[in-house]
N, C-alpha and C. Protein backbone atom coordinates (compact mmCIF):
# COMPACT_ATOMS: atom_id res chain seq x y z
N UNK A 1 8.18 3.87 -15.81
CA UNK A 1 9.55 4.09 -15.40
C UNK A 1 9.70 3.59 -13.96
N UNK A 2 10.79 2.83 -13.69
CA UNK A 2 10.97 2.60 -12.46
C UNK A 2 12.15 2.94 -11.87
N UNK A 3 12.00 3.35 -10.75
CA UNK A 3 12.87 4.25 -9.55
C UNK A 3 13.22 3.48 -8.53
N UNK A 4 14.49 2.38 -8.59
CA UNK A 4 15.35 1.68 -7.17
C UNK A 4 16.11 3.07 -6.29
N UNK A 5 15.51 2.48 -4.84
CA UNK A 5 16.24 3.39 -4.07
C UNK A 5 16.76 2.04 -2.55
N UNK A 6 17.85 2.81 -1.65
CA UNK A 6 18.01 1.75 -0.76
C UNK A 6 18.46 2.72 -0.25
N UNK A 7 17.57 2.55 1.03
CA UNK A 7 17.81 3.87 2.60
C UNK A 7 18.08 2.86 3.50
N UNK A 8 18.88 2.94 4.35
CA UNK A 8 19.47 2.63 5.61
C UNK A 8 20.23 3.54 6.24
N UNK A 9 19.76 2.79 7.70
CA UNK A 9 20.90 3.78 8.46
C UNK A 9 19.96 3.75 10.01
N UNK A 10 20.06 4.05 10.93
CA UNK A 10 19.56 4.57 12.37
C UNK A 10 18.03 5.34 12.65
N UNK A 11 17.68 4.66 13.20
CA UNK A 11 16.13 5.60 13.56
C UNK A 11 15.53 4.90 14.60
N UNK A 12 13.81 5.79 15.08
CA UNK A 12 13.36 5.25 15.92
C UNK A 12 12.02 4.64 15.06
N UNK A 13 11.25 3.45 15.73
CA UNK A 13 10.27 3.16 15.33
C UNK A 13 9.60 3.20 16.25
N UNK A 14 8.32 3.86 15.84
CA UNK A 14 6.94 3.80 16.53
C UNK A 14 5.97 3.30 16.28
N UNK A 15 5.31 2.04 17.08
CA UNK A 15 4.00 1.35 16.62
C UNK A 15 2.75 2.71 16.68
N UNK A 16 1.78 2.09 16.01
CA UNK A 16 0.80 2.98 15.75
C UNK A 16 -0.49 2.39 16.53
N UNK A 17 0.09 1.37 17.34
CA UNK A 17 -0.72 0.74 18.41
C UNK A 17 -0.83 1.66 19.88
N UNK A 18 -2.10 1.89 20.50
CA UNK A 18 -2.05 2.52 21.26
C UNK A 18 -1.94 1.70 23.37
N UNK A 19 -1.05 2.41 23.94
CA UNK A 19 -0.59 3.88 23.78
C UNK A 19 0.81 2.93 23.11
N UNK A 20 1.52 3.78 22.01
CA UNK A 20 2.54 3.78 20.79
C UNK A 20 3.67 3.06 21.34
N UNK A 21 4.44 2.23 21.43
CA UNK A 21 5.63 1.79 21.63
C UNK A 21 7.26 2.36 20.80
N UNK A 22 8.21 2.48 21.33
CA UNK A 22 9.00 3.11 20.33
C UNK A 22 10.45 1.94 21.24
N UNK A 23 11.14 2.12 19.50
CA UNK A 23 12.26 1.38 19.39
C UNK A 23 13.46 2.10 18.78
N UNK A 24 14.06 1.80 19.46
CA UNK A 24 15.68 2.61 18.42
C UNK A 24 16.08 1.26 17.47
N UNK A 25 16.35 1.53 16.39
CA UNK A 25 16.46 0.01 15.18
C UNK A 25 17.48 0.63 14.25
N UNK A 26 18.56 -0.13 13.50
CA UNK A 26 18.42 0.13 12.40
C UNK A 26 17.78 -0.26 11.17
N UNK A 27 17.99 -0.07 10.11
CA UNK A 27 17.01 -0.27 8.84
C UNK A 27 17.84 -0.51 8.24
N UNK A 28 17.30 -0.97 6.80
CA UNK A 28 17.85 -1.68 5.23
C UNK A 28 16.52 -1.79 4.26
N UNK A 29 15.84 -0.42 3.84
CA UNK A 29 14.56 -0.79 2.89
C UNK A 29 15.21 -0.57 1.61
N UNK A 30 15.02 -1.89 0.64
CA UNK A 30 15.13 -1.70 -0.77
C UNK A 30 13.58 -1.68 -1.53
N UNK A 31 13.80 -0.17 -2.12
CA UNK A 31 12.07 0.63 -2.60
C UNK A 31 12.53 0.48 -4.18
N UNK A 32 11.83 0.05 -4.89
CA UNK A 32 11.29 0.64 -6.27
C UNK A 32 9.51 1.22 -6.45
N UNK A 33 9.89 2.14 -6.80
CA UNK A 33 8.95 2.92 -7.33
C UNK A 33 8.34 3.17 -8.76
N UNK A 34 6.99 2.39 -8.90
CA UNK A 34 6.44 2.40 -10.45
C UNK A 34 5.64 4.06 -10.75
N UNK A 35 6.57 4.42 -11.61
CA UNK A 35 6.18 6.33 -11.94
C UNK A 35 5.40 5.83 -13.35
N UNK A 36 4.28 6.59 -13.55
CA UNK A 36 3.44 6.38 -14.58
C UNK A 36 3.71 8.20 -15.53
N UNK A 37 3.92 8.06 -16.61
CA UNK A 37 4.41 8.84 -17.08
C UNK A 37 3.07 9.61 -18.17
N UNK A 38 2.58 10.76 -18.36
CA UNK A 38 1.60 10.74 -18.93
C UNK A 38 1.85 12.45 -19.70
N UNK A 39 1.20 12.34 -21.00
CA UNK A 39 1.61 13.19 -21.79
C UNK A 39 1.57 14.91 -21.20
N UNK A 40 2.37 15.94 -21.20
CA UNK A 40 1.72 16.85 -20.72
C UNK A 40 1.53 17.39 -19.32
N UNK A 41 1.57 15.90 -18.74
CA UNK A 41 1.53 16.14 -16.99
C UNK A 41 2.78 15.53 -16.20
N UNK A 42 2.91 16.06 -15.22
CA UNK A 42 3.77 15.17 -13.87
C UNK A 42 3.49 13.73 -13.56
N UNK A 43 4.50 13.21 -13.71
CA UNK A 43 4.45 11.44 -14.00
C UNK A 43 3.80 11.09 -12.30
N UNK A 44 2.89 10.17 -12.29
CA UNK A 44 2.35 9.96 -10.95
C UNK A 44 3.11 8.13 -10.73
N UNK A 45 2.67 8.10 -8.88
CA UNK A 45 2.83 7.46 -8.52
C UNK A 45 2.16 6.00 -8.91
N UNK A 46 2.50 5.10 -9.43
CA UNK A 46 1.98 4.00 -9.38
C UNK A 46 1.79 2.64 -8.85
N UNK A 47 2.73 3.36 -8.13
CA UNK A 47 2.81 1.31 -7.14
C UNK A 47 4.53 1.70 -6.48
N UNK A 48 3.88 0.92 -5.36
CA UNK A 48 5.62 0.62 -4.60
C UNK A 48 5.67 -0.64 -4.02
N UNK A 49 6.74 -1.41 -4.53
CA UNK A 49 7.59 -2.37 -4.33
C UNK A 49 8.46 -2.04 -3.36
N UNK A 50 8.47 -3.09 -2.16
CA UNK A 50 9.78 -2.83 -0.97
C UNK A 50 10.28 -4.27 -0.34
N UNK A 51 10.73 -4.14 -0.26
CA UNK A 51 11.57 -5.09 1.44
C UNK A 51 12.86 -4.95 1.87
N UNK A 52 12.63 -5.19 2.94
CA UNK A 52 13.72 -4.71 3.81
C UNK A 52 13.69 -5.49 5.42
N UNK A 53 14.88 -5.11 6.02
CA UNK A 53 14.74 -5.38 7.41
C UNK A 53 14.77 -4.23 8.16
N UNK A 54 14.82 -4.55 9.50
CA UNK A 54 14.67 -3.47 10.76
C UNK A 54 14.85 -4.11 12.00
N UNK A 55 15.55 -3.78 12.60
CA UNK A 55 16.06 -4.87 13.89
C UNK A 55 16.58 -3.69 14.87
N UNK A 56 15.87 -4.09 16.09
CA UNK A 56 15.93 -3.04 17.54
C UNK A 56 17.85 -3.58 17.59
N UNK A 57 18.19 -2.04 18.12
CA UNK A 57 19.52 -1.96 18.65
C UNK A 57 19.91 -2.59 20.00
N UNK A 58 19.14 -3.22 20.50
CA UNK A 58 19.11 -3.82 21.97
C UNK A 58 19.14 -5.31 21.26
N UNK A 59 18.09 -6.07 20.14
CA UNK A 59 18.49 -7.04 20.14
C UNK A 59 17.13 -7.72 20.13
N UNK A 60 15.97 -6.95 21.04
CA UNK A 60 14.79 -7.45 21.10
C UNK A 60 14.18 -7.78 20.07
N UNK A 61 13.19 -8.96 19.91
CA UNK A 61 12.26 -9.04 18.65
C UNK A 61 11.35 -8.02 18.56
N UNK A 62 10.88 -7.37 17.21
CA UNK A 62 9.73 -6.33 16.77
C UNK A 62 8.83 -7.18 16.75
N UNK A 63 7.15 -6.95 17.48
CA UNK A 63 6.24 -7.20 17.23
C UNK A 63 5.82 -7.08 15.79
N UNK A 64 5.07 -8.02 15.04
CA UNK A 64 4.11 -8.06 14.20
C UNK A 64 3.09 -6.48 13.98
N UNK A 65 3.50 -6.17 12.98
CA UNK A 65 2.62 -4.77 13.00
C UNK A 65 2.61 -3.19 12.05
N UNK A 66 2.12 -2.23 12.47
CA UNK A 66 2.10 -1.16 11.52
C UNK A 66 2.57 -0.21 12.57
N UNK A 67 3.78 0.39 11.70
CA UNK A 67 5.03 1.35 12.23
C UNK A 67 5.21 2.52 11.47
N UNK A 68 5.64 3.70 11.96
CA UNK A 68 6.28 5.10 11.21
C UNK A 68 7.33 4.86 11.66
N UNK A 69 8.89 4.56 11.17
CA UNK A 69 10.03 4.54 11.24
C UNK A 69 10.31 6.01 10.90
N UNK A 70 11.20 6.85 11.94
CA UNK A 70 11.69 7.88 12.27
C UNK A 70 12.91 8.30 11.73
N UNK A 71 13.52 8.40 10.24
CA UNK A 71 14.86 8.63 9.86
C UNK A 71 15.34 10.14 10.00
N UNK A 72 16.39 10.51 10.06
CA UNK A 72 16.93 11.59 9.67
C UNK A 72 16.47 12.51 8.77
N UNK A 73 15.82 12.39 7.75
CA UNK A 73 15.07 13.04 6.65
C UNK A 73 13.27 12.97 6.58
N UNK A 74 12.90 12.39 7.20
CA UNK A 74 12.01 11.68 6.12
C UNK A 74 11.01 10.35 7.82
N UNK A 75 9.66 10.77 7.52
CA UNK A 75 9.01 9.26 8.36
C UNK A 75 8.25 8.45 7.05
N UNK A 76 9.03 7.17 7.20
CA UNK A 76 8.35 6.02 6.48
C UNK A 76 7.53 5.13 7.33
N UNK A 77 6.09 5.18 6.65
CA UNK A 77 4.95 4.48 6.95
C UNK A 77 5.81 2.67 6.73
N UNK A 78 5.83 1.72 7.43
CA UNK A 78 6.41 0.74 7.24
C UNK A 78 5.55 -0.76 8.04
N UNK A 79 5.21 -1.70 7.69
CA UNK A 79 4.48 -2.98 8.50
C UNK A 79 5.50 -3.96 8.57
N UNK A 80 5.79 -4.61 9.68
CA UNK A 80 6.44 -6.15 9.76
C UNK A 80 5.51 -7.02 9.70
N UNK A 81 5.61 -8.14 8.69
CA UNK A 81 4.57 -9.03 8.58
C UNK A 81 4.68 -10.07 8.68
N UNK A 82 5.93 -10.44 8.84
CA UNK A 82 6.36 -11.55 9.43
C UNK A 82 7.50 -12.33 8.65
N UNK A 83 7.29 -12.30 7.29
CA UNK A 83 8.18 -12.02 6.19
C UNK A 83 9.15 -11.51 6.03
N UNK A 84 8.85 -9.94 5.76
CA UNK A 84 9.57 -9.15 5.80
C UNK A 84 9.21 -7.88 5.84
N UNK A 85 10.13 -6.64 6.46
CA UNK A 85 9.41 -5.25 6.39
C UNK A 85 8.71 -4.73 5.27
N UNK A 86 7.78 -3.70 5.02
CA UNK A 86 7.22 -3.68 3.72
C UNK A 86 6.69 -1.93 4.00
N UNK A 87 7.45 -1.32 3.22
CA UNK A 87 6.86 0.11 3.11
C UNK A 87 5.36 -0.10 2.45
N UNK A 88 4.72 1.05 3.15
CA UNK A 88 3.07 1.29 2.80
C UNK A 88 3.27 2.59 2.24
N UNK A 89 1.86 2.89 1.55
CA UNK A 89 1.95 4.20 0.72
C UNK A 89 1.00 5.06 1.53
C-alpha cells in the first residue's frame, strides 16, 4: 500500500555538522510511503520515496549535506544532495 503525503510550510534547519548551523527555510517535501501489510499484524514500514525543495528565507545557498528540518509538528531527518532534498528514515 502506498501513502502520498506533501508537507510544506516554514521551519528551521539544522546541519548535523558540528558546531550545527541553522537556517530559517521554507519547504515543499513530496513523501510516499511503501506500508507492507501482513496478516494479523500492524502493516510496517517499507521504504520511503521523497523529493522536495528547501530554500533559506534570506536567499542564501544551503550547503550540501545532512539536516533535521524543524516544522511545527514534527523534525524531519532530511539531506541536500545536490539534486534534490531527500527525506531519510
Amino acid at each position: 500500500m502506498l501513502i502520498p503525503q506533501r508537507k510544506e510550510g516554514q521551519g528551521r534547519l539544522v546541519s548535523r555538522e558540528t558546531p550545527p548551523q541553522e537556517y530559517a527555510v521554507s519547504y515543499r517535501l513530496n513523501i510516499i510511503t511503501n506500508m507492507l501489510e501482513h496478516e494479523g499484524a500492524e502493516p510496517t514500514v517499507a521504504g520511503i520515496r521523497s523529493r522536495g525543495t528547501v530554500r533559506a528565507l534570506d536567499g542564501r545557498a544551503l550547503p550540501l549535506g545532512h539536516y533535521d528540518l524543524h516544522t511545527d509538528k514534527e523534525v524531519i531527518h532530511v539531506e541536500n544532495n545536490g539534486l534534490a532534498w531527500v527525506v531519510l528514515m
